[in-house]
ModelCIF file with pLDDT and N, C-alpha, C, O atoms, coordinates in Angstrom:
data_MODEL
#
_entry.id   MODEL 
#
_entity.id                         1 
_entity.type                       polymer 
_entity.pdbx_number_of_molecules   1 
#
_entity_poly.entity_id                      1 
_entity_poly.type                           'polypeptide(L)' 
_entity_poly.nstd_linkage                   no 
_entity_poly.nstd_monomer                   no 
_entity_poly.pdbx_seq_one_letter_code       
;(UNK)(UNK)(UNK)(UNK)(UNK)(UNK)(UNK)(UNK)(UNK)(UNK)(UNK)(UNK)(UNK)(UNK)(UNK)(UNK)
(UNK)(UNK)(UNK)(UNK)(UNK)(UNK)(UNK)(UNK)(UNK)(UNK)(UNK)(UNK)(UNK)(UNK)(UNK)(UNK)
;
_entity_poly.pdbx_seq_one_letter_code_can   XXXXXXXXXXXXXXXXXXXXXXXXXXXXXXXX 
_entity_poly.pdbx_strand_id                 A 
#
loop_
_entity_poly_seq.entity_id 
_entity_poly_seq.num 
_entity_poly_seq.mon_id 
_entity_poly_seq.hetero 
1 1  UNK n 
1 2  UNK n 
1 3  UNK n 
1 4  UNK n 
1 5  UNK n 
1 6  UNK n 
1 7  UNK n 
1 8  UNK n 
1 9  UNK n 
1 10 UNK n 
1 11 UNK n 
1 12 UNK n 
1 13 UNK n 
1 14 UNK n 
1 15 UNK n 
1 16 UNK n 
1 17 UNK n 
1 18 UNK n 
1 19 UNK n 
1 20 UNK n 
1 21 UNK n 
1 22 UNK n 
1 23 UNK n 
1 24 UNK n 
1 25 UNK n 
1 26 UNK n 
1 27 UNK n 
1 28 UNK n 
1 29 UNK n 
1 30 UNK n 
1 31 UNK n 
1 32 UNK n 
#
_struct_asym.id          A 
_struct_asym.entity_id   1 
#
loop_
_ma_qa_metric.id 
_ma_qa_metric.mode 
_ma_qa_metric.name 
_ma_qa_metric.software_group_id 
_ma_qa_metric.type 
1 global pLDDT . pLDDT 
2 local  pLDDT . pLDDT 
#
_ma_qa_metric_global.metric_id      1 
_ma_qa_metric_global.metric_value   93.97 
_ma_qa_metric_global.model_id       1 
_ma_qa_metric_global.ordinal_id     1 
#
loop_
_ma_qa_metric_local.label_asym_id 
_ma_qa_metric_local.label_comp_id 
_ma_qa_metric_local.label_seq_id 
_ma_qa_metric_local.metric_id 
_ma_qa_metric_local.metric_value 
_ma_qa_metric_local.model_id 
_ma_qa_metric_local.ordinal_id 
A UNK 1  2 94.00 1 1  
A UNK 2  2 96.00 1 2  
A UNK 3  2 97.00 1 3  
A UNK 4  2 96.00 1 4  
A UNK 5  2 97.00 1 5  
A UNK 6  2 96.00 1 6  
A UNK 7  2 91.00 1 7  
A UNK 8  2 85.00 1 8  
A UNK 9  2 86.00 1 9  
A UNK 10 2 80.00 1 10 
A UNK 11 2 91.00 1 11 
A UNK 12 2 96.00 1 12 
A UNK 13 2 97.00 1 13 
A UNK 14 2 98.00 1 14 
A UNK 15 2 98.00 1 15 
A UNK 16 2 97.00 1 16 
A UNK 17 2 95.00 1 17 
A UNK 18 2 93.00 1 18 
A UNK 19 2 90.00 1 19 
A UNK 20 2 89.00 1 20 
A UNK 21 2 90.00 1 21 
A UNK 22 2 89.00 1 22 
A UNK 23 2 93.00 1 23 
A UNK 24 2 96.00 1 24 
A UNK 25 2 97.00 1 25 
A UNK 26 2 98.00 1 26 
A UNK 27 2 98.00 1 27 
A UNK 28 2 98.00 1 28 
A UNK 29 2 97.00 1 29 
A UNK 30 2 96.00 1 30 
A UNK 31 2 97.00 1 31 
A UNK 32 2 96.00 1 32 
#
loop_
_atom_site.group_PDB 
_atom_site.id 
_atom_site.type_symbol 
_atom_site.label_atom_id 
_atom_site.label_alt_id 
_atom_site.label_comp_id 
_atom_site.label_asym_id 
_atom_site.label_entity_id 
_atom_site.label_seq_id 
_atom_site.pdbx_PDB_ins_code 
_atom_site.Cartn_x 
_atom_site.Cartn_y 
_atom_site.Cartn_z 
_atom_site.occupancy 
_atom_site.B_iso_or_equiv 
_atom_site.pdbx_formal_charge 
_atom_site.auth_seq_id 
_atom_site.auth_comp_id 
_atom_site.auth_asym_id 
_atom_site.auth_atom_id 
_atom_site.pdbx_PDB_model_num 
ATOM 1   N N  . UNK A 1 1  ? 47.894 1.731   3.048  1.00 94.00 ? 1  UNK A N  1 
ATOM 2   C CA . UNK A 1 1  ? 49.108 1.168   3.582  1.00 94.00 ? 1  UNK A CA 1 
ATOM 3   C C  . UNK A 1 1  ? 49.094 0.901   5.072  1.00 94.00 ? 1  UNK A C  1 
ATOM 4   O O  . UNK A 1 1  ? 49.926 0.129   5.549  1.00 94.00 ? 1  UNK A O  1 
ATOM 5   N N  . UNK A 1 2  ? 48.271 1.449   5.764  1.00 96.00 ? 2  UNK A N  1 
ATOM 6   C CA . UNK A 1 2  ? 48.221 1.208   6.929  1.00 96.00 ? 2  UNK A CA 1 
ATOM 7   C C  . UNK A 1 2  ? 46.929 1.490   7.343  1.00 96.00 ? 2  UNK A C  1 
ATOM 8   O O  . UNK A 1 2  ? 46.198 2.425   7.016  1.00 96.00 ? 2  UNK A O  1 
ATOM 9   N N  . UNK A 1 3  ? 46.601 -0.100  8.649  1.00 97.00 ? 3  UNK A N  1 
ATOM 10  C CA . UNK A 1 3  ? 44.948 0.270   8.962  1.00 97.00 ? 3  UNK A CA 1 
ATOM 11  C C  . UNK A 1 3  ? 44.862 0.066   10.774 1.00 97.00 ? 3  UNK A C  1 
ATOM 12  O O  . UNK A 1 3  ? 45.859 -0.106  11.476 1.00 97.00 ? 3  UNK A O  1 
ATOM 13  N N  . UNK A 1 4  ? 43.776 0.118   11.165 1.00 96.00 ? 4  UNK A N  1 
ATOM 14  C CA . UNK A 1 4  ? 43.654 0.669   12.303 1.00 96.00 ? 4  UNK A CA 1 
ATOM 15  C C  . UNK A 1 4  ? 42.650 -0.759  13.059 1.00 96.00 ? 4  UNK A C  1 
ATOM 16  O O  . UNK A 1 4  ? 42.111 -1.499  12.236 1.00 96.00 ? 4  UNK A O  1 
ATOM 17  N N  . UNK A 1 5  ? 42.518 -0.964  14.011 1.00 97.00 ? 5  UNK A N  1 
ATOM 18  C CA . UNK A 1 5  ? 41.086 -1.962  14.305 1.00 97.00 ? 5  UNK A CA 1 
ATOM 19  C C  . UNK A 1 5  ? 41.259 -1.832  15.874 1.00 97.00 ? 5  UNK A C  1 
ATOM 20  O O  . UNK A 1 5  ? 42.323 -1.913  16.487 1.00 97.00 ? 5  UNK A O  1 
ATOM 21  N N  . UNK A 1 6  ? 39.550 -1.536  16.585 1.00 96.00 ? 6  UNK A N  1 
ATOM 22  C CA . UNK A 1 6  ? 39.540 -1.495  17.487 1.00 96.00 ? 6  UNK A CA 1 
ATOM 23  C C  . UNK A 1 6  ? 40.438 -3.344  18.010 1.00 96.00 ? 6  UNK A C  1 
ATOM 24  O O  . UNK A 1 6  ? 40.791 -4.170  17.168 1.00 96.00 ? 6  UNK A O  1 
ATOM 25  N N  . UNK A 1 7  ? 40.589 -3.517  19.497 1.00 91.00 ? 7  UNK A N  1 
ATOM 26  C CA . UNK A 1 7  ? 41.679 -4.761  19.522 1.00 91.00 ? 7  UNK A CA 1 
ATOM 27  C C  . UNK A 1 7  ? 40.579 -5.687  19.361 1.00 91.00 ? 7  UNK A C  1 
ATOM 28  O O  . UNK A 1 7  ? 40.922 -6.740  18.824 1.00 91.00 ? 7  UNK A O  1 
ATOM 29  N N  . UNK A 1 8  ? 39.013 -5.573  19.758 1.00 85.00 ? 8  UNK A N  1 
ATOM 30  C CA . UNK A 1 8  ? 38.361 -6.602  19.728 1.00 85.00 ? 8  UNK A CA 1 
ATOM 31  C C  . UNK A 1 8  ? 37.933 -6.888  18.608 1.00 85.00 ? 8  UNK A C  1 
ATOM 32  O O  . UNK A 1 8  ? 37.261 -7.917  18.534 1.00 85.00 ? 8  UNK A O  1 
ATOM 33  N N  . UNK A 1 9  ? 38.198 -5.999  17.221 1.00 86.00 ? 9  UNK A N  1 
ATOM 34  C CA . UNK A 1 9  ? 37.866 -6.448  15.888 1.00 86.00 ? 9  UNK A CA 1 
ATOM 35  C C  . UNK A 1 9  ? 39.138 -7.466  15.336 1.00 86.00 ? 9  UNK A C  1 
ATOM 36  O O  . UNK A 1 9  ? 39.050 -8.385  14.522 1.00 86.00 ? 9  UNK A O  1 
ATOM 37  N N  . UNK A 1 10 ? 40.297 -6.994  16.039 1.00 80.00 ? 10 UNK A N  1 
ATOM 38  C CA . UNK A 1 10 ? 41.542 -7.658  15.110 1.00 80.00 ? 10 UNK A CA 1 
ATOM 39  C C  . UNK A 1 10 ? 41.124 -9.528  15.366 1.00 80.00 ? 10 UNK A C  1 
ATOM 40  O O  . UNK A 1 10 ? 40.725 -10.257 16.274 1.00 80.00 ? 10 UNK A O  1 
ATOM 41  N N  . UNK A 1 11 ? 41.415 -9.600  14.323 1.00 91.00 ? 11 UNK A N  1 
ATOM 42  C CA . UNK A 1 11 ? 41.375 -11.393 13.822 1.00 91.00 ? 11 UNK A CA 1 
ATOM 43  C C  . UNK A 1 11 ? 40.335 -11.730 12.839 1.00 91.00 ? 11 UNK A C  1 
ATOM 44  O O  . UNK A 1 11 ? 40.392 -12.571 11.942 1.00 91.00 ? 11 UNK A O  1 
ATOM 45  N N  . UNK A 1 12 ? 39.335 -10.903 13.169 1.00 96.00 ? 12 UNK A N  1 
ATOM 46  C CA . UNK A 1 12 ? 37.750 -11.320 12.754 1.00 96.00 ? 12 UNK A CA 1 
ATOM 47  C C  . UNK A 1 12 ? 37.261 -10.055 12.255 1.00 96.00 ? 12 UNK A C  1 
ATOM 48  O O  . UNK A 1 12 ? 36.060 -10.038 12.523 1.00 96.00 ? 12 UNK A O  1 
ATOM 49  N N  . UNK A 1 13 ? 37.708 -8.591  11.445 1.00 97.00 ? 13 UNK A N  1 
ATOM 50  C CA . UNK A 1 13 ? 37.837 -7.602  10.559 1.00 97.00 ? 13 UNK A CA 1 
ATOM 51  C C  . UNK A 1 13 ? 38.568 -7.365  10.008 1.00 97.00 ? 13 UNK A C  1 
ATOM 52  O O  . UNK A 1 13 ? 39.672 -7.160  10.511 1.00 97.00 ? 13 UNK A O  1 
ATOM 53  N N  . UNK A 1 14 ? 38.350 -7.263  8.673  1.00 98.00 ? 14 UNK A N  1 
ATOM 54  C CA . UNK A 1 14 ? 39.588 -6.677  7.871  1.00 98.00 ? 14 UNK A CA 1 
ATOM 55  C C  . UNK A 1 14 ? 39.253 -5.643  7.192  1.00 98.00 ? 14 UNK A C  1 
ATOM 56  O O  . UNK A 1 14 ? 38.424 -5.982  6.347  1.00 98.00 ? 14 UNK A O  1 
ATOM 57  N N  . UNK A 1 15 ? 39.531 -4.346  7.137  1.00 98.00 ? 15 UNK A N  1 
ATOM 58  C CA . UNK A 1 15 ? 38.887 -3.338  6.690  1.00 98.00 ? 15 UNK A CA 1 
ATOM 59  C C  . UNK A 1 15 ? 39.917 -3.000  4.650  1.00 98.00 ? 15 UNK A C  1 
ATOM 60  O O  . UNK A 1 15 ? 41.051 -3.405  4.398  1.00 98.00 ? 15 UNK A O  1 
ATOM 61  N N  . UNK A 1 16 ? 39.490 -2.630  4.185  1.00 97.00 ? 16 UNK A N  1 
ATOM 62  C CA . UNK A 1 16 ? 40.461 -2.429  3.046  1.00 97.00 ? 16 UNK A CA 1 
ATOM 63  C C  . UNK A 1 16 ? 39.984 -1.628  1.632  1.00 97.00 ? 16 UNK A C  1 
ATOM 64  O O  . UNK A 1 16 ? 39.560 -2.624  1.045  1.00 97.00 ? 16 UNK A O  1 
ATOM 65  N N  . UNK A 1 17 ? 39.806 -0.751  0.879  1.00 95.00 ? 17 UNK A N  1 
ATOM 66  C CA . UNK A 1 17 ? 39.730 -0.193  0.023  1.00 95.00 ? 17 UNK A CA 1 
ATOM 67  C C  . UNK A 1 17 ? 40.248 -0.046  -0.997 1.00 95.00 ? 17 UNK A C  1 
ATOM 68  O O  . UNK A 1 17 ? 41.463 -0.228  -0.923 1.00 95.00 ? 17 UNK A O  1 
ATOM 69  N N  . UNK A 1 18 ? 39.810 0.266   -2.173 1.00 93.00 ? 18 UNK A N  1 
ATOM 70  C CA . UNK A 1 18 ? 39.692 0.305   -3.417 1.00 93.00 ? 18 UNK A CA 1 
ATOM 71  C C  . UNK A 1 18 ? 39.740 1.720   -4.645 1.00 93.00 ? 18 UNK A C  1 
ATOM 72  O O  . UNK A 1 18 ? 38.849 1.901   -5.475 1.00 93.00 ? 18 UNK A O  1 
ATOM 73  N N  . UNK A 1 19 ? 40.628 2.350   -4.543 1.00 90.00 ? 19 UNK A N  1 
ATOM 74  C CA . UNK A 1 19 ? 40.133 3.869   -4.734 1.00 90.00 ? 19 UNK A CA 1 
ATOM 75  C C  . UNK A 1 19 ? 39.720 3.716   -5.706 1.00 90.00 ? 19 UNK A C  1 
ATOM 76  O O  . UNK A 1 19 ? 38.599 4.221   -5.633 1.00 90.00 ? 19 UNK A O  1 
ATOM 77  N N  . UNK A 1 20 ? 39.908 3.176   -7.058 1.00 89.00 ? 20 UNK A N  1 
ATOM 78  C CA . UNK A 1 20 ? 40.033 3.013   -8.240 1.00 89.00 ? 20 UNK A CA 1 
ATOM 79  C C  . UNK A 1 20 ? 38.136 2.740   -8.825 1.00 89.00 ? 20 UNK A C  1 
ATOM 80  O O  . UNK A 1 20 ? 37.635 2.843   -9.944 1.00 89.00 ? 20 UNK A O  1 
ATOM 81  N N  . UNK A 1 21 ? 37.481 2.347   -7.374 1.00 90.00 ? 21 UNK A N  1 
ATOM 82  C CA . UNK A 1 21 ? 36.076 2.505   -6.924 1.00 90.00 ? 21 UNK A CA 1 
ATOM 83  C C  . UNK A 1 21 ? 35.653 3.705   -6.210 1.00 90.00 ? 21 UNK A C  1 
ATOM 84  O O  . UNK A 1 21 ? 34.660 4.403   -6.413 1.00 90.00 ? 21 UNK A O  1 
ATOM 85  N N  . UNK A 1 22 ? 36.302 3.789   -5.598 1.00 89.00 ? 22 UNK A N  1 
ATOM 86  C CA . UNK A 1 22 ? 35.866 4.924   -4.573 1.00 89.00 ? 22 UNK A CA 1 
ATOM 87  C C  . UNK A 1 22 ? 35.301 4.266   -3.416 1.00 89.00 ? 22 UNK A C  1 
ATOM 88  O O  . UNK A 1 22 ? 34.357 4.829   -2.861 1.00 89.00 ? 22 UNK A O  1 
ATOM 89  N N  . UNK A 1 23 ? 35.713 3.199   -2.976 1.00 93.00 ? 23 UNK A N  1 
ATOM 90  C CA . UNK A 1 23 ? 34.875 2.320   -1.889 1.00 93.00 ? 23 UNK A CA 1 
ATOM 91  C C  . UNK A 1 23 ? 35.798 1.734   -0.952 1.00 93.00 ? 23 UNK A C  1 
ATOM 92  O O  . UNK A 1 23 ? 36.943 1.565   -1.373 1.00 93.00 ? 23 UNK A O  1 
ATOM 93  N N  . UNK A 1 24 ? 35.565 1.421   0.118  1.00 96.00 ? 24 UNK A N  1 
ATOM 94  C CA . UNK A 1 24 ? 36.084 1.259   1.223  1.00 96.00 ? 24 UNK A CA 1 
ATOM 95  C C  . UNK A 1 24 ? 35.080 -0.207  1.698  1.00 96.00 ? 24 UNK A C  1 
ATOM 96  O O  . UNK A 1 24 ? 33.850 -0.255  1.702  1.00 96.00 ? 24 UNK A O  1 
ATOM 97  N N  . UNK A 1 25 ? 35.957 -1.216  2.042  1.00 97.00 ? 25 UNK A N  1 
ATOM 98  C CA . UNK A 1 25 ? 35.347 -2.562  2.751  1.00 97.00 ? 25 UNK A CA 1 
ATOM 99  C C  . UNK A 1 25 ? 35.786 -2.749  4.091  1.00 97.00 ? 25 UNK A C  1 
ATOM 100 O O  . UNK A 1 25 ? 36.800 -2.364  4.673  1.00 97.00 ? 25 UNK A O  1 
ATOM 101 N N  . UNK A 1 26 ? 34.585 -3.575  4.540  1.00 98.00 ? 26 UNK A N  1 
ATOM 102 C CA . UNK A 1 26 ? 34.559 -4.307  6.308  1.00 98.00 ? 26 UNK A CA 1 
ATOM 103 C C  . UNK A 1 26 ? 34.191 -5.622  5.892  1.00 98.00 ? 26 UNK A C  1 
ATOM 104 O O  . UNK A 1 26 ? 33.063 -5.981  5.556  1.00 98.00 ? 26 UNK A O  1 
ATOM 105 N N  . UNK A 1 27 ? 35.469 -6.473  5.952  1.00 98.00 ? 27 UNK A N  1 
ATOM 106 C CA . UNK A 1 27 ? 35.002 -8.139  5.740  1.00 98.00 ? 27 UNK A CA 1 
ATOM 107 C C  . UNK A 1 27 ? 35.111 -8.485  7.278  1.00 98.00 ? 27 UNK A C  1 
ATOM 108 O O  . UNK A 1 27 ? 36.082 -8.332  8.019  1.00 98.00 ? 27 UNK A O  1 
ATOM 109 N N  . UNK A 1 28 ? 33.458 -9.152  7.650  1.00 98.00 ? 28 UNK A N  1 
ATOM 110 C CA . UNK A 1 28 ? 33.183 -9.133  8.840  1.00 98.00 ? 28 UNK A CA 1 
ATOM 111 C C  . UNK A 1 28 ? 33.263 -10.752 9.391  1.00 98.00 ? 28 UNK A C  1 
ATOM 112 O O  . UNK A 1 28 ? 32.174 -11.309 9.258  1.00 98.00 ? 28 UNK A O  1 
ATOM 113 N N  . UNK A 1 29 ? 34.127 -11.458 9.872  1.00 97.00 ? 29 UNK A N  1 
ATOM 114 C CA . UNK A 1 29 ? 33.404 -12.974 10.169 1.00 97.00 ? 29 UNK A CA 1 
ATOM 115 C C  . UNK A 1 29 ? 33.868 -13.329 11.624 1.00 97.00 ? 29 UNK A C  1 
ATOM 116 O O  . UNK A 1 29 ? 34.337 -12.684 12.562 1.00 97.00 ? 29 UNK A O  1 
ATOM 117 N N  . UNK A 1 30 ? 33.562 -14.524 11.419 1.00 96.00 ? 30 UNK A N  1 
ATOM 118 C CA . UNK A 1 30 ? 32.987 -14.433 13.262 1.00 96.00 ? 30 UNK A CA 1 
ATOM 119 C C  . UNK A 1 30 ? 32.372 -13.928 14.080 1.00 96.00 ? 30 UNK A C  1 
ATOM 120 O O  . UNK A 1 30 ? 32.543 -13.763 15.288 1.00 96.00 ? 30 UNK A O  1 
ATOM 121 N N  . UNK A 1 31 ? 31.079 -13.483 12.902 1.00 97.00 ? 31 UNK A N  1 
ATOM 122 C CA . UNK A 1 31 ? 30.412 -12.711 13.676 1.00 97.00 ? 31 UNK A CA 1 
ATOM 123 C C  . UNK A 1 31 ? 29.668 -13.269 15.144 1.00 97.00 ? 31 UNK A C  1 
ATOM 124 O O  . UNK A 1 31 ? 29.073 -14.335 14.985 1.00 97.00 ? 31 UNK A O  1 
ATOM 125 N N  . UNK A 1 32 ? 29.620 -12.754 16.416 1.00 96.00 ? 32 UNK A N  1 
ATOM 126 C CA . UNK A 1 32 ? 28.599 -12.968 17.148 1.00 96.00 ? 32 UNK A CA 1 
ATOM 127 C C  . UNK A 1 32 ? 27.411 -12.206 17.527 1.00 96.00 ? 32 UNK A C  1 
ATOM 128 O O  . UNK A 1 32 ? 26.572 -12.704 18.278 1.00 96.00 ? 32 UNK A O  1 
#
């Protein structure tokens, strides 16, 4: 319900999980 991002990740990370896996994601773009 609630997530965290250093300020220079916000726009271009989205972090988000799945318990129902047991897994936790980092969708990464823009990467440089």
């Amino acid at each position: 319900g609630t997530t965290h991002y250093a300020d220079d990740m916000k726009g271009r990370f989205t972090i988000s999980r799945d318990n129902a896996k047991n897994t936790v994601y980092l969708q990464m773009n823009s990467l440089t």
